[in-house]
C-alpha atoms as a PDB file:
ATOM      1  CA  UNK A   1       0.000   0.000   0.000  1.00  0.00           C
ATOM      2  CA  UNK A   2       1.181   3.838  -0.549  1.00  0.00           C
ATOM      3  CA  UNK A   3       2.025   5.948   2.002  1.00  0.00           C
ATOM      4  CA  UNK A   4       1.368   9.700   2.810  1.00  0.00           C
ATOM      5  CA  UNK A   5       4.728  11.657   4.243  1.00  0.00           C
ATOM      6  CA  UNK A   6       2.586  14.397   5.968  1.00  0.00           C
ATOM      7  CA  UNK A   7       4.332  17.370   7.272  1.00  0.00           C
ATOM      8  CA  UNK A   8       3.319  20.467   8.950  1.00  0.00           C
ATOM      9  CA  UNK A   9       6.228  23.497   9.348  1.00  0.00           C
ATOM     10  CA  UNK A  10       6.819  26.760  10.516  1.00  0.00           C
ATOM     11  CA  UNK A  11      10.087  28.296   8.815  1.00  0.00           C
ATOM     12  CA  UNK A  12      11.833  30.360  10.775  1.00  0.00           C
ATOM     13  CA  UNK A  13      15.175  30.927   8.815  1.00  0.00           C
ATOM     14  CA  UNK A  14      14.320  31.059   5.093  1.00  0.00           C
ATOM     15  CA  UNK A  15      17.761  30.731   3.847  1.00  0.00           C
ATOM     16  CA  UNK A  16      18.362  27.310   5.923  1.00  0.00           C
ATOM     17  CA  UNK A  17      15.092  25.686   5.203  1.00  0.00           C
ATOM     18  CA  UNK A  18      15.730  26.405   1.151  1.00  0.00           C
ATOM     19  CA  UNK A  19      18.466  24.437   1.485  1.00  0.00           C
ATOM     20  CA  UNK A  20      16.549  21.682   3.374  1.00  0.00           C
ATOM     21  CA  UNK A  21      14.159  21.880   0.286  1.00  0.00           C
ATOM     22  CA  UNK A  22      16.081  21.551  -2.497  1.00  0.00           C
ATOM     23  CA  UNK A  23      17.971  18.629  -0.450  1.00  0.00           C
ATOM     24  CA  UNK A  24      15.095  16.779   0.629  1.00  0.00           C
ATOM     25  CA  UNK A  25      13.952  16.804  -2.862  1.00  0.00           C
ATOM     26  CA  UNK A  26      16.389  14.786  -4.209  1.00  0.00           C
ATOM     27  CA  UNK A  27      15.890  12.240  -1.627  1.00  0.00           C
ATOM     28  CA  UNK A  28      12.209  11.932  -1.969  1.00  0.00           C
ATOM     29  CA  UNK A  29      12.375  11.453  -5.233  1.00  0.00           C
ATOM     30  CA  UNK A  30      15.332   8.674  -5.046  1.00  0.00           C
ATOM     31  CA  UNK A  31      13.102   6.748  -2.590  1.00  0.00           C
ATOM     32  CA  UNK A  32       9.743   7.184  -5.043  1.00  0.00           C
ATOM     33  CA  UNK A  33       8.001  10.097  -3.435  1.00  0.00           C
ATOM     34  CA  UNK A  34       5.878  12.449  -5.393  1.00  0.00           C
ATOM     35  CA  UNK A  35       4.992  15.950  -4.253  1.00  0.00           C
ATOM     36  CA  UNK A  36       1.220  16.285  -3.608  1.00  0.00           C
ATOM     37  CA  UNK A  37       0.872  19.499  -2.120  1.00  0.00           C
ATOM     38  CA  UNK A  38       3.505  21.477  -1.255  1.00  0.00           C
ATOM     39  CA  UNK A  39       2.826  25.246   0.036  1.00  0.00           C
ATOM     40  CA  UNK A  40      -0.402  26.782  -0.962  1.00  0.00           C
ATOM     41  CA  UNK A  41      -3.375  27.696   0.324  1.00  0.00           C
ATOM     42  CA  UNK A  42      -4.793  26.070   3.436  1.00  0.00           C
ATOM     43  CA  UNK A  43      -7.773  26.485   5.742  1.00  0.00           C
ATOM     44  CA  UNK A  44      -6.376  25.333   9.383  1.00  0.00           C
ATOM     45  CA  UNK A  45      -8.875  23.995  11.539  1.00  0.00           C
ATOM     46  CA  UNK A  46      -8.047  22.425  14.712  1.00  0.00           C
ATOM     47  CA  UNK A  47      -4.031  22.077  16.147  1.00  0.00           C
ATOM     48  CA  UNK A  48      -1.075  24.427  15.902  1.00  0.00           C
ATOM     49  CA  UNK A  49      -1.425  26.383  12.737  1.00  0.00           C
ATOM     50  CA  UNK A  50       1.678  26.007  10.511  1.00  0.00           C
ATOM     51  CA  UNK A  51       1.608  27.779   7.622  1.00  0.00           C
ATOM     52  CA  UNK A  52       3.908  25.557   4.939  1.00  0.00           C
ATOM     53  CA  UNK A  53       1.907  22.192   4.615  1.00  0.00           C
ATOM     54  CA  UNK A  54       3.518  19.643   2.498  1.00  0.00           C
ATOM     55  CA  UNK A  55       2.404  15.983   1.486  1.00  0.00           C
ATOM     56  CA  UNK A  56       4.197  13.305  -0.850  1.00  0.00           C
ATOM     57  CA  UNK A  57       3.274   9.748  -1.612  1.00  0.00           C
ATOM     58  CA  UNK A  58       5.627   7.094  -1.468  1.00  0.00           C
ATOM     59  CA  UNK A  59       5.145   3.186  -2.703  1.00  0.00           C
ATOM     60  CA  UNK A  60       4.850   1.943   0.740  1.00  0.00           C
ATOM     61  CA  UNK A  61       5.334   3.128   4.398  1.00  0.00           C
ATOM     62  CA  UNK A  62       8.968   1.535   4.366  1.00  0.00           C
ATOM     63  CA  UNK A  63      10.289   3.171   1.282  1.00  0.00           C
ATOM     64  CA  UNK A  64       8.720   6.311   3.472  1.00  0.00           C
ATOM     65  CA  UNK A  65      10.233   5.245   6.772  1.00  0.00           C
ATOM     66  CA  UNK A  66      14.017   4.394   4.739  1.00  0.00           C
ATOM     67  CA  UNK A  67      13.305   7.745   3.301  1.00  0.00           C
ATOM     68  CA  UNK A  68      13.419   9.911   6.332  1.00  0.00           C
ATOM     69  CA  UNK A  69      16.493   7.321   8.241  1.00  0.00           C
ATOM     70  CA  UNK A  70      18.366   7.625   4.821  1.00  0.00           C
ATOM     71  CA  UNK A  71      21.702   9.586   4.831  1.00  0.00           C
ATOM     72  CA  UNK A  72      20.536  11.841   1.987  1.00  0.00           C
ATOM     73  CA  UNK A  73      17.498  12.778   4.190  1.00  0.00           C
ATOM     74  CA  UNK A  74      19.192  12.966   7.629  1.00  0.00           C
ATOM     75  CA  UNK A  75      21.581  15.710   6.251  1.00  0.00           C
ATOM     76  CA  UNK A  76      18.853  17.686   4.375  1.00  0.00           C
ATOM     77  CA  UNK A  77      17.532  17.609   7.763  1.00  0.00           C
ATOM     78  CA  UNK A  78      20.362  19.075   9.791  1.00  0.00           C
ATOM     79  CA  UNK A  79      19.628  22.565   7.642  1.00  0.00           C
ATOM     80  CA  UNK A  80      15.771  22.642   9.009  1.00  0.00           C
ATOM     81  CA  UNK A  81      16.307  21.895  12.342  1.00  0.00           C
ATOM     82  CA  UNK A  82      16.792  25.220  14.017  1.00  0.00           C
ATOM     83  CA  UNK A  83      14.966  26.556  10.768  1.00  0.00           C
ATOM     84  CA  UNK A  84      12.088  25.769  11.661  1.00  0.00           C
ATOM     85  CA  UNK A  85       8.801  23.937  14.114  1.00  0.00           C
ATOM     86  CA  UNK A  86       7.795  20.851  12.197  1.00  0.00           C
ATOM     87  CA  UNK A  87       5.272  17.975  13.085  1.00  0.00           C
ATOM     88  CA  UNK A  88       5.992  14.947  10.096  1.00  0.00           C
ATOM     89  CA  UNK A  89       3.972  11.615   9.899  1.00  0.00           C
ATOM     90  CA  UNK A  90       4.056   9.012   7.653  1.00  0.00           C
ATOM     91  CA  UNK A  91       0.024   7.430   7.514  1.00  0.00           C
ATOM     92  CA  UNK A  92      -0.558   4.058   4.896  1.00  0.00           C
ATOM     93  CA  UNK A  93      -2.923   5.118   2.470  1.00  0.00           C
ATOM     94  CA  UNK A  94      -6.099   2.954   2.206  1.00  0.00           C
ATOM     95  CA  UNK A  95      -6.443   0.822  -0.293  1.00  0.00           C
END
C-alpha cells in the first residue's frame, strides 16, 4: 500500500530551510516520493497552525520510513532543524 509523508512546518530561517528543500527533494524522489501538495493555500482547523503544509506519496510506508532514516534525508535535515517547528507523519494510504 502507498504511504502519505505528511508534514506540517513553521520556517523560521528562510535561507536554511531552502536548502533543506532543495535537499530533501532529491531524496524523496530517489526513494519514489511524489509531491502532492507542497505550500499553498490552506484552511487550518483544529491544532497548531503552521503555515507551509507539504504531502508526498511514497510506494509503501517503508520506502517512506528508509526515506526519512536515509543519509541523503538525515543531512537535508540538519539545515531545518533550528529553521524551523515541524510535526511529520508518515500514515498508509487505504487501499
Amino acid at each position: 500500500m502507498t504511504a502519505l509523508w505528511i508534514a506540517h512546518v513553521t520556517v523560521t530561517d528562510e535561507a536554511a530551510y531552502g536548502e533543506y528543500a532543495k535537499r530533501a527533494t532529491v531524496a524523496i524522489a530517489d526513494h519514489g516520493g511524489v509531491f502532492l501538495a507542497r505550500g499553498g493555500k490552506y484552511e487550518q482547523l483544529e491544532g497548531p497552525d503552521r503555515p507551509r503544509n507539504v504531502v508526498a506519496r511514497f510506494p509503501s510506508l517503508q520506502a517512506a520510513h528508509d526515506c526519512y532514516y536515509s543519509q541523503a534525508y538525515q543531512e537535508a535535515l540538519g539545515f531545518a532543524k533550528g529553521a524551523s517547528q515541524r510535526e511529520l507523519s508518515i500514515v498508509e494510504e487505504i487501499a
